[in-house]
Protein backbone atom coordinates (compact mmCIF):
# COMPACT_ATOMS: atom_id res chain seq x y z
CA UNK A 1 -103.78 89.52 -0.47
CA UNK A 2 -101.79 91.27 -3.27
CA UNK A 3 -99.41 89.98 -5.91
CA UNK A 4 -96.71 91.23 -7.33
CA UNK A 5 -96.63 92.26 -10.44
CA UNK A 6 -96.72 91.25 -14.25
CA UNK A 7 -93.38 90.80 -15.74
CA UNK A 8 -93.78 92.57 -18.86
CA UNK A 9 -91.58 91.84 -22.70
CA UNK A 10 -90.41 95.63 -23.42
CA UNK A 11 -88.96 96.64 -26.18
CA UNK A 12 -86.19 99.36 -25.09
CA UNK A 13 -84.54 101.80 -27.48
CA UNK A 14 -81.44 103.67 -27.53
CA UNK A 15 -82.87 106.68 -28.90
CA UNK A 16 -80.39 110.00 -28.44
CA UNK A 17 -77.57 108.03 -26.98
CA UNK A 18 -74.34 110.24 -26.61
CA UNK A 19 -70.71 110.11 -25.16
CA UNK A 20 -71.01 109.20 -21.57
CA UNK A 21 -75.08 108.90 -21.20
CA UNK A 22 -77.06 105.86 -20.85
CA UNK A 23 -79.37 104.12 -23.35
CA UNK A 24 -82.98 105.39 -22.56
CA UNK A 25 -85.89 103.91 -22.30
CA UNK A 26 -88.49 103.59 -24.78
CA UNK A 27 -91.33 101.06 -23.02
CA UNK A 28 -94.17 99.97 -25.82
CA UNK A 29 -97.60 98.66 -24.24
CA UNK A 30 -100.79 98.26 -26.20
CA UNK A 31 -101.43 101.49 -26.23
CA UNK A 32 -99.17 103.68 -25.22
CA UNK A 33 -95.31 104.40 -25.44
CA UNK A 34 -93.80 105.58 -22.32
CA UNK A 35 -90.62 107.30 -23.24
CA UNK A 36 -88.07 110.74 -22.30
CA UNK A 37 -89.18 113.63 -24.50
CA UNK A 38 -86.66 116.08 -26.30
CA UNK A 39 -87.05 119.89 -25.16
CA UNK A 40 -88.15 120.35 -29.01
CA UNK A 41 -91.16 118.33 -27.67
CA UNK A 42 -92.28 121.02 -25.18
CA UNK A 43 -95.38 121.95 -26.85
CA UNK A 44 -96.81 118.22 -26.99
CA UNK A 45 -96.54 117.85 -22.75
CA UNK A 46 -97.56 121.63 -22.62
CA UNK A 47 -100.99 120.58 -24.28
CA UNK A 48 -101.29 117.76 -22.11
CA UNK A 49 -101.18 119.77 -19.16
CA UNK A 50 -103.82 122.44 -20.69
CA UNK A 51 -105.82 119.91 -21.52
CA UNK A 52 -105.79 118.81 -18.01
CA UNK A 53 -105.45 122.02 -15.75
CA UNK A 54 -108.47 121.09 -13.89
CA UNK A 55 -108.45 117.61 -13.95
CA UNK A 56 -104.86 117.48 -11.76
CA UNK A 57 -105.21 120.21 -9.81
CA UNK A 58 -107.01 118.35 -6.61
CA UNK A 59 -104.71 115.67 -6.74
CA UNK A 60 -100.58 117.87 -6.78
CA UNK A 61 -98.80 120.98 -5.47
CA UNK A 62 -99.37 124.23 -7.23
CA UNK A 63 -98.03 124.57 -10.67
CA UNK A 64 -95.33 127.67 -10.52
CA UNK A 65 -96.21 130.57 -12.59
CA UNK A 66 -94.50 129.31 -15.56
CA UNK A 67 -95.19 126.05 -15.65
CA UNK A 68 -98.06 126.43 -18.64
CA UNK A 69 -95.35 128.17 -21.07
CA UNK A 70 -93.32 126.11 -23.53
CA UNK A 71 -90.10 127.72 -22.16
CA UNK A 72 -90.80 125.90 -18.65
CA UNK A 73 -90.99 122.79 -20.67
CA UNK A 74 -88.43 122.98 -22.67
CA UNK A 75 -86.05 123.54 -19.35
CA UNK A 76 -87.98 121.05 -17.58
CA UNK A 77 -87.60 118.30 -20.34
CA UNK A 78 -84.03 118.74 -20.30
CA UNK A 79 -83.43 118.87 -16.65
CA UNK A 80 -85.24 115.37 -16.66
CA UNK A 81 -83.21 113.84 -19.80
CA UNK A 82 -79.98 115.14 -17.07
CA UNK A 83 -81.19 113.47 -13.86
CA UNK A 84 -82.05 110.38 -15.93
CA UNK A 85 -78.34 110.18 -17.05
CA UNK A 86 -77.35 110.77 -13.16
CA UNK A 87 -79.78 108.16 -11.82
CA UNK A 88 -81.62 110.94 -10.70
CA UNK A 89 -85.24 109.93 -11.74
CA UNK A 90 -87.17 108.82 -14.69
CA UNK A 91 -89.43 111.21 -15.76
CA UNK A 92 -91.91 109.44 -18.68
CA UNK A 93 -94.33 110.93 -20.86
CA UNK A 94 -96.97 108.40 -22.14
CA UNK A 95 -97.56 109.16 -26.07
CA UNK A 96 -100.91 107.59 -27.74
CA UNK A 97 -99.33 104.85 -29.99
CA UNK A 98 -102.41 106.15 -32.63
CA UNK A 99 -100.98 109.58 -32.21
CA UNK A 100 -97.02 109.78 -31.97
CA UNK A 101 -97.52 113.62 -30.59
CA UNK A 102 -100.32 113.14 -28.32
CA UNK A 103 -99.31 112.78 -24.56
CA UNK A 104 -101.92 110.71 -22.45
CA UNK A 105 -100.33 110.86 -18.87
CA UNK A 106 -97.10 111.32 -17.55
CA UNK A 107 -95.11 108.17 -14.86
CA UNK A 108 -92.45 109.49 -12.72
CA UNK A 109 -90.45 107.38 -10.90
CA UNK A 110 -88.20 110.30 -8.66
CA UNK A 111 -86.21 110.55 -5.08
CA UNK A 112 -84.13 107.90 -6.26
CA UNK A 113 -81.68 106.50 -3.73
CA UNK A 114 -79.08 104.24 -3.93
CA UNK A 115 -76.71 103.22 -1.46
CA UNK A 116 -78.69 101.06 1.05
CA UNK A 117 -81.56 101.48 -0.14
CA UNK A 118 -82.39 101.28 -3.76
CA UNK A 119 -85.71 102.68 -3.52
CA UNK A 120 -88.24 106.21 -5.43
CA UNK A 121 -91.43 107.33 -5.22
CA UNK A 122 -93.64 107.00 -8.04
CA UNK A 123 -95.91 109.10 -9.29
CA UNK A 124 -98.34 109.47 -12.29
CA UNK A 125 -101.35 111.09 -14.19
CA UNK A 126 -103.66 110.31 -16.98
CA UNK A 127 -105.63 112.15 -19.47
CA UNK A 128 -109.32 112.64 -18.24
CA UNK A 129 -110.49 111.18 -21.58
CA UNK A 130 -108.48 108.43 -20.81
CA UNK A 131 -109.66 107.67 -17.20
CA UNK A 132 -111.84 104.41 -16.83
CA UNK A 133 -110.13 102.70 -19.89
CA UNK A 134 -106.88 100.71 -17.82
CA UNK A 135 -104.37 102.64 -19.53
CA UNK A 136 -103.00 103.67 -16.57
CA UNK A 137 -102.36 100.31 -15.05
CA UNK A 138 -101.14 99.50 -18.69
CA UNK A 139 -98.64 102.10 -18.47
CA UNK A 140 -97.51 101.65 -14.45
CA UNK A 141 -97.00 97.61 -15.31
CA UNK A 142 -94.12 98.79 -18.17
CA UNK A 143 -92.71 101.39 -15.64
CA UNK A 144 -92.60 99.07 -12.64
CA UNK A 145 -91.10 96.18 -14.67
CA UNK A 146 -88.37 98.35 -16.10
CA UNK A 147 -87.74 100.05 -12.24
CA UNK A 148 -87.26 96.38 -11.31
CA UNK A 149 -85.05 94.87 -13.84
CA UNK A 150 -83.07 97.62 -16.11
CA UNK A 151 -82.76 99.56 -12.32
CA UNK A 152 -82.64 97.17 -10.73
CA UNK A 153 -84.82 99.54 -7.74
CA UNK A 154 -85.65 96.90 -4.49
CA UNK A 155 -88.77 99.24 -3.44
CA UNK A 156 -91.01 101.34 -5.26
CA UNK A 157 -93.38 103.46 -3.05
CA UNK A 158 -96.53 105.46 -3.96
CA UNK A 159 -99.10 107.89 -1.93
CA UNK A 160 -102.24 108.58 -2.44
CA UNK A 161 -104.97 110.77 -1.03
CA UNK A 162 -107.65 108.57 0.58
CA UNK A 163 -110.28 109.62 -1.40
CA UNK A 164 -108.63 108.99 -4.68
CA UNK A 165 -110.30 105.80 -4.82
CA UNK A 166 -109.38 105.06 -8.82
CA UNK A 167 -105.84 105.65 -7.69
CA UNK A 168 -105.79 103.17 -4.48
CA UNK A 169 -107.55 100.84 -6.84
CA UNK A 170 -104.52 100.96 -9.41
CA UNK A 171 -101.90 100.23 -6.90
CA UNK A 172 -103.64 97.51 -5.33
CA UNK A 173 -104.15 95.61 -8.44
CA UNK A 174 -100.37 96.46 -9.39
CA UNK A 175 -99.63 94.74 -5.97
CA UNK A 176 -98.54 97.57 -3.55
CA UNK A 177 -99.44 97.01 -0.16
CA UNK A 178 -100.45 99.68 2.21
CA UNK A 179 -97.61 100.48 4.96
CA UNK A 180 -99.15 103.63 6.85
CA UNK A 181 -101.22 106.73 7.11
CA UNK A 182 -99.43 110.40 6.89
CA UNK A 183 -101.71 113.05 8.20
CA UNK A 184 -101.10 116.77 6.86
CA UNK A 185 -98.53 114.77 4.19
CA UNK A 186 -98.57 117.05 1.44
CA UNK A 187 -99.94 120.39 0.66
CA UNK A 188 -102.39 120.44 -2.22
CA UNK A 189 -105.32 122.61 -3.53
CA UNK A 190 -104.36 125.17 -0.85
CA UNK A 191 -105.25 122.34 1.87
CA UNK A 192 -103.14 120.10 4.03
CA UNK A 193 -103.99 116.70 2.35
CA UNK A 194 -103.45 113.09 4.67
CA UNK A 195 -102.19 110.29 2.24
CA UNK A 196 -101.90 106.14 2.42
CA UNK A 197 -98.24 105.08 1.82
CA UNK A 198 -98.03 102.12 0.36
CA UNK A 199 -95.41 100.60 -1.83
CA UNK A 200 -94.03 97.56 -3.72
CA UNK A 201 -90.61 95.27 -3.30
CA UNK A 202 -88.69 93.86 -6.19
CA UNK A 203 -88.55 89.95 -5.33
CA UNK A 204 -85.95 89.53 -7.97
CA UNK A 205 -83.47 92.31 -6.37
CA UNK A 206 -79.77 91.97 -7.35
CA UNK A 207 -77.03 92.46 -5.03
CA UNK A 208 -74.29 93.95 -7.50
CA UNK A 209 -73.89 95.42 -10.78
């Protein structure tokens, strides 16, 4: 049996705030600060994803051509600071607190819908160095407490390819609970990959603003 998890104290900023926009997030665990990078910041998540070309490539879809070029990023890291504002997604970057330019993994929470529904996907990644050291649990508490109560999201799903056994591991100690099995579900590593659905419901949901 799974519980549900950790309410978190975050500190959130209000870092770049401008007419019309929203106050964005700026989540500080023991390690880590999970936050929206600037487009100036393209060349910190660009090295993140260098570092880790191999390391992610078994486990997402095929980068495009670009994607490895700071002008991809700095696009990229606007286009998420835009769907942010629109409720879009939230699209974090997790910066080593020891290093303020260093980015250590990357939380997405994206497909957000409203409505009836209130519920995104999340997904995430973590420096290979950093693998083994709970950092990414660390981050994914901050992230799922923030979906919960500043977005007040009712259901957070993630997937995950069965043998991604670190990953399943993760969610289950986050408190997701497995809800099926899609076979052929996404197509990664030139290979139709099957993945466990499982997900997580806010218990502390608010009906109205």
């Amino acid at each position: 049996m799974t519980t549900g998890p950790r309410v978190m104290q975050l500190e959130i900023g209000r870092s770049g705030l401008i007419e019309g926009t929203r106050p964005r997030p700026s989540l500080k665990t023991g390690r880590m600060i999970l936050r929206l990078p600037e487009p100036e910041e393209a060349e910190f998540v660009l090295s993140y994803f260098k570092r880790n070309r191999e390391h992610l490539a078994s486990v997402g879809p095929a980068w495009p051509a670009d994607f490895l070029t700071v002008e991809h990023w700095q696009q990229q890291l606007a286009t998420n600071l835009q769907e942010f504002h629109e409720d879009h997604s939230l699209k974090l970057f997790l910066f080593d607190r020891a290093n303020a330019e260093r980015v250590v993994g990357v939380a997405n929470l994206s497909n957000l819908v409203r409505h009836a529904a209130h519920f995104c996907h999340l997904g995430y990644s973590i420096d290979v160095s950093c693998e083994g050291k709970g950092m990414m649990k660390e981050a994914l508490q901050s992230v799922i407490t923030y979906g919960f109560t500043a977005m007040n999201l009712h259901r957070i799903m993630a997937n995950y390819q069965p043998e991604n056994v670190r990953s399943g591991g993760i969610l289950r100690a986050l408190g997701f609970n497995v809800e099926g099995y899609a076979r052929d579900y996404l197509f990664i590593d030139g290979k139709w990959r099957d993945h466990i659905l499982t997900s997580i419901v806010n218990p502390n949901w608010r009906n109205g603003p």
